[in-house]
N, C-alpha and C. Protein backbone atom coordinates (compact mmCIF):
# COMPACT_ATOMS: atom_id res chain seq x y z
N UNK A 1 50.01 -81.91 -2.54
CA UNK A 1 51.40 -82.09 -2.91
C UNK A 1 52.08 -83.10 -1.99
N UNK A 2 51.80 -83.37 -0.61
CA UNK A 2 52.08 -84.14 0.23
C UNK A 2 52.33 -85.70 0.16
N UNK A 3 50.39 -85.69 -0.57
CA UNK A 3 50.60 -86.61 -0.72
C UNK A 3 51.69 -87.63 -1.88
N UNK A 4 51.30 -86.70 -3.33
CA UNK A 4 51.95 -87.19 -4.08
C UNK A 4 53.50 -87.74 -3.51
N UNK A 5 53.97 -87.22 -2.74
CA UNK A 5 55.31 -87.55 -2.40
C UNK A 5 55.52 -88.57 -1.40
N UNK A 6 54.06 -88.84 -1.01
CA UNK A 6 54.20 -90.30 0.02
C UNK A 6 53.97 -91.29 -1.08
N UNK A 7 53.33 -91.31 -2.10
CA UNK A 7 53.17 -92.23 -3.44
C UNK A 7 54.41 -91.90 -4.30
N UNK A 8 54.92 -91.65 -4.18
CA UNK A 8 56.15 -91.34 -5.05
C UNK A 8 57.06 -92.92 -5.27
N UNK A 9 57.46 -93.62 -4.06
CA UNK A 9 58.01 -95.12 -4.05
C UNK A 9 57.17 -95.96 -4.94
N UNK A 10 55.71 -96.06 -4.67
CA UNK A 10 54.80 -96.99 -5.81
C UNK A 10 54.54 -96.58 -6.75
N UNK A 11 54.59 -95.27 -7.44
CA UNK A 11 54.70 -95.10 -8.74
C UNK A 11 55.75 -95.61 -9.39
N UNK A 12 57.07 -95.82 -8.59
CA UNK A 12 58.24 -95.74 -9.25
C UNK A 12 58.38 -97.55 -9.73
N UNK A 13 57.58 -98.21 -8.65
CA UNK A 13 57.94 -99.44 -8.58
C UNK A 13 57.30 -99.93 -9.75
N UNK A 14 55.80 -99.38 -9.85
CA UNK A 14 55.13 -99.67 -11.06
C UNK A 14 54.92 -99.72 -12.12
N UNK A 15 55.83 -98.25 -12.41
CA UNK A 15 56.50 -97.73 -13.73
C UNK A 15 57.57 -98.88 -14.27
N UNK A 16 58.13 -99.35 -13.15
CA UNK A 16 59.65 -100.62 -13.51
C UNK A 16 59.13 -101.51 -13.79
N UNK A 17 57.91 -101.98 -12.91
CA UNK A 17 57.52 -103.02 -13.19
C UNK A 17 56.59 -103.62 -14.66
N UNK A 18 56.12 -102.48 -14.92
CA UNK A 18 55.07 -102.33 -16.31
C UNK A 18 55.94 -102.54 -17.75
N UNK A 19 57.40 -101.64 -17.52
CA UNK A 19 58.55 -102.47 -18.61
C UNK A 19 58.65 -103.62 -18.67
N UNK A 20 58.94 -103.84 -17.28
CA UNK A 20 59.25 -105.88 -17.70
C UNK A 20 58.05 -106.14 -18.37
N UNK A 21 57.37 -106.04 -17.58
CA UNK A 21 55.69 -106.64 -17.82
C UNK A 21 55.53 -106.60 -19.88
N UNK A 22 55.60 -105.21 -20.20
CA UNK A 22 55.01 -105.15 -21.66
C UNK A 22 56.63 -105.35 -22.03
N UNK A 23 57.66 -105.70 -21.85
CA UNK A 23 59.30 -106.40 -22.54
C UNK A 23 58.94 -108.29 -22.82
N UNK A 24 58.22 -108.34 -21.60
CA UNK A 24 58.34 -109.56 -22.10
C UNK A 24 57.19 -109.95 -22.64
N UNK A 25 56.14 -109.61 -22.91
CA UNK A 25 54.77 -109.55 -23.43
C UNK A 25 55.06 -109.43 -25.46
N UNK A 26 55.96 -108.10 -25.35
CA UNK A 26 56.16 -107.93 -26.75
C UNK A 26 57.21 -108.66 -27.47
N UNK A 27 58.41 -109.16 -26.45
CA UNK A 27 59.28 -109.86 -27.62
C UNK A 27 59.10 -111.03 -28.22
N UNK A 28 57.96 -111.85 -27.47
CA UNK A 28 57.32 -112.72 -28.77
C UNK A 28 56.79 -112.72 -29.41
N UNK A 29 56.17 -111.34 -29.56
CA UNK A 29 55.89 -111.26 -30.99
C UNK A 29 56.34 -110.57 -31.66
N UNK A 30 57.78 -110.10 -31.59
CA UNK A 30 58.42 -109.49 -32.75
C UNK A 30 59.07 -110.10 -33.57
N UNK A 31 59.33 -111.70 -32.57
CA UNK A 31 60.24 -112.82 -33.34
C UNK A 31 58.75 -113.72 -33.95
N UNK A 32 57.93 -113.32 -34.22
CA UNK A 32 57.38 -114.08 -34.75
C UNK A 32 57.08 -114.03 -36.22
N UNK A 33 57.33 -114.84 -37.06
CA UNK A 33 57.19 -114.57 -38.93
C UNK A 33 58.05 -113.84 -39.41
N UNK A 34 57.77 -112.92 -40.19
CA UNK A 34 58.51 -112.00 -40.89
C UNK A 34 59.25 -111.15 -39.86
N UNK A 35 60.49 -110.76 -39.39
CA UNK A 35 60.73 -109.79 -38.47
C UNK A 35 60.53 -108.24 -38.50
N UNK A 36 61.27 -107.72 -40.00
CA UNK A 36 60.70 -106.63 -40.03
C UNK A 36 59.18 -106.39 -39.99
N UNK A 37 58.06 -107.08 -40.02
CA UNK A 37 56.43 -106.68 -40.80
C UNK A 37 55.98 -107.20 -39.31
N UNK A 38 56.52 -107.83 -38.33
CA UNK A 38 56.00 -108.35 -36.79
C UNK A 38 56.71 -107.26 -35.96
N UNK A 39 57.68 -106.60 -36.48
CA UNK A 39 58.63 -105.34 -35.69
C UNK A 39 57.60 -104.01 -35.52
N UNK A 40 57.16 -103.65 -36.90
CA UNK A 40 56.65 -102.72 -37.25
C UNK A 40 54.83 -102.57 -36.97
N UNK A 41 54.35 -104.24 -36.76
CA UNK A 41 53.11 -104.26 -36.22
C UNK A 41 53.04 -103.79 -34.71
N UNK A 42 53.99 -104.12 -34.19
CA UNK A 42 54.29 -104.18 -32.55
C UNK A 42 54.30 -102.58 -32.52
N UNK A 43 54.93 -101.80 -33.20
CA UNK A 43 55.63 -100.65 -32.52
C UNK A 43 54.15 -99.49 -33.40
N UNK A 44 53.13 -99.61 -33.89
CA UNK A 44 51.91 -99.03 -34.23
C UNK A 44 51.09 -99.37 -33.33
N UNK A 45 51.04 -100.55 -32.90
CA UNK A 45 50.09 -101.17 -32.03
C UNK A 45 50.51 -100.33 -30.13
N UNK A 46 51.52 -100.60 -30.13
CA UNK A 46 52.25 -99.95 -28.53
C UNK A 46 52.06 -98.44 -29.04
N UNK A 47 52.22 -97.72 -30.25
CA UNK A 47 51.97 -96.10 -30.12
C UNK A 47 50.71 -95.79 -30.11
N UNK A 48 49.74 -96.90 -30.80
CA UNK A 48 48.15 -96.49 -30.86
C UNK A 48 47.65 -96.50 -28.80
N UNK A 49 48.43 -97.50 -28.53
CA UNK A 49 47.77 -98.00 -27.06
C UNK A 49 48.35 -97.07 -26.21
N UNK A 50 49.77 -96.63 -26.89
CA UNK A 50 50.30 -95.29 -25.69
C UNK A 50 49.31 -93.93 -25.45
N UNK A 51 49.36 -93.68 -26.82
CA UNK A 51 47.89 -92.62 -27.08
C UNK A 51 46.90 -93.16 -26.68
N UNK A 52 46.25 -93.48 -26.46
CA UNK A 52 45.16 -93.74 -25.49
C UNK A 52 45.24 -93.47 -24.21
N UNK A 53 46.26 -94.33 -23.96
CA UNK A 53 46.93 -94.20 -22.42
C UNK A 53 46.75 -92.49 -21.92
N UNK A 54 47.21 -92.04 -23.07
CA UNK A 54 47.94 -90.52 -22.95
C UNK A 54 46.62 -89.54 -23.01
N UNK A 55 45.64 -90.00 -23.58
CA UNK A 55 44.33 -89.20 -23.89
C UNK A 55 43.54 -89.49 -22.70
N UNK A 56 43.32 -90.53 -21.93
CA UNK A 56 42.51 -91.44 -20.60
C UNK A 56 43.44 -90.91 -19.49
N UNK A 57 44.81 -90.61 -19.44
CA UNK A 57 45.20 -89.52 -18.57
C UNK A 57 44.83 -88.15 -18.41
N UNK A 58 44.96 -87.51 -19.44
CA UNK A 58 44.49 -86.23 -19.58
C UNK A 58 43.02 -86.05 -19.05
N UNK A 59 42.05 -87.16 -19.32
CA UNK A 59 40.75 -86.61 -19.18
C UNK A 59 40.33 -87.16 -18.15
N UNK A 60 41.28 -88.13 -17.29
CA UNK A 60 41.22 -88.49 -16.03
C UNK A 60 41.59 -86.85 -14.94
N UNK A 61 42.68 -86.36 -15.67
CA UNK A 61 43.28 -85.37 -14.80
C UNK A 61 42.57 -83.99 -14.66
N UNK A 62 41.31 -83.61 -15.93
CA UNK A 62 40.07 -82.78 -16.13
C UNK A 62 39.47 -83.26 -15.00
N UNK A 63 38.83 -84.48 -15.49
CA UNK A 63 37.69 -84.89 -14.07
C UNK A 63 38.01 -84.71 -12.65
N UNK A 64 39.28 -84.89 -11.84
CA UNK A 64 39.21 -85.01 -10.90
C UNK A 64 39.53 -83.58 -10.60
N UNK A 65 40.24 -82.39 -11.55
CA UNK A 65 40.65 -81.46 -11.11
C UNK A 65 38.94 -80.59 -11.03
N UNK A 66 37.93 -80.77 -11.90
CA UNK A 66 36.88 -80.13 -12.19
C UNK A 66 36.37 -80.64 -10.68
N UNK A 67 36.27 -81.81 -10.25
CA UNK A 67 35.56 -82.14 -9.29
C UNK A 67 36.19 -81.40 -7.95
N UNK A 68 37.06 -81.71 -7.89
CA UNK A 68 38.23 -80.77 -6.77
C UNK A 68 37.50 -79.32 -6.40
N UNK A 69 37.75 -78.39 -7.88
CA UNK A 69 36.94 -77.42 -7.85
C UNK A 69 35.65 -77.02 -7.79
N UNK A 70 34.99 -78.25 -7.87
CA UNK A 70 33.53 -77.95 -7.68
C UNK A 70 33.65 -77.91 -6.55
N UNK A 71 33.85 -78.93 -5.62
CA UNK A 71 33.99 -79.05 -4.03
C UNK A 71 34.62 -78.41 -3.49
N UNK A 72 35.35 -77.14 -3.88
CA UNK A 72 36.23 -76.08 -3.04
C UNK A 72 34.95 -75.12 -3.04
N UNK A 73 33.91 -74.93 -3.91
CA UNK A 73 33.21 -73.42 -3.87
C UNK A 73 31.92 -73.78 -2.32
């Protein structure tokens, strides 16, 4: 728990920084062609890649907790 709270400043910075990062990544291509049909590609494409994100966390957070516990017995 300690630690998490000495990482607490670089999560935060990274989290800010990853908006800009995918803000300015995505608004050219929402203005690109059709707006609504380049709007609606963008925002399937960022929920398919969030889920992932969100599934590669979870089974990141299995592994290390399983390993944790192996190495406590």
């Amino acid at each position: 728990m300690a630690s998490a709270r000495e990482q607490a400043g670089t999560a935060s910075a990274l989290l800010g920084a990853s908006g800009f990062l995918f803000g300015s990544l995505v608004s050219p291509l929402v203005g690109m062609g059709n707006i609504l049909i380049s709007t609606g590609i963008t925002f399937v494409i960022s929920a398919i890649a969030s889920t992932v994100c969100g599934v590669l966390a979870v089974r990141w957070k299995e592994s290390v907790s399983d390993s944790a516990a192996s190495s406590a017995c």
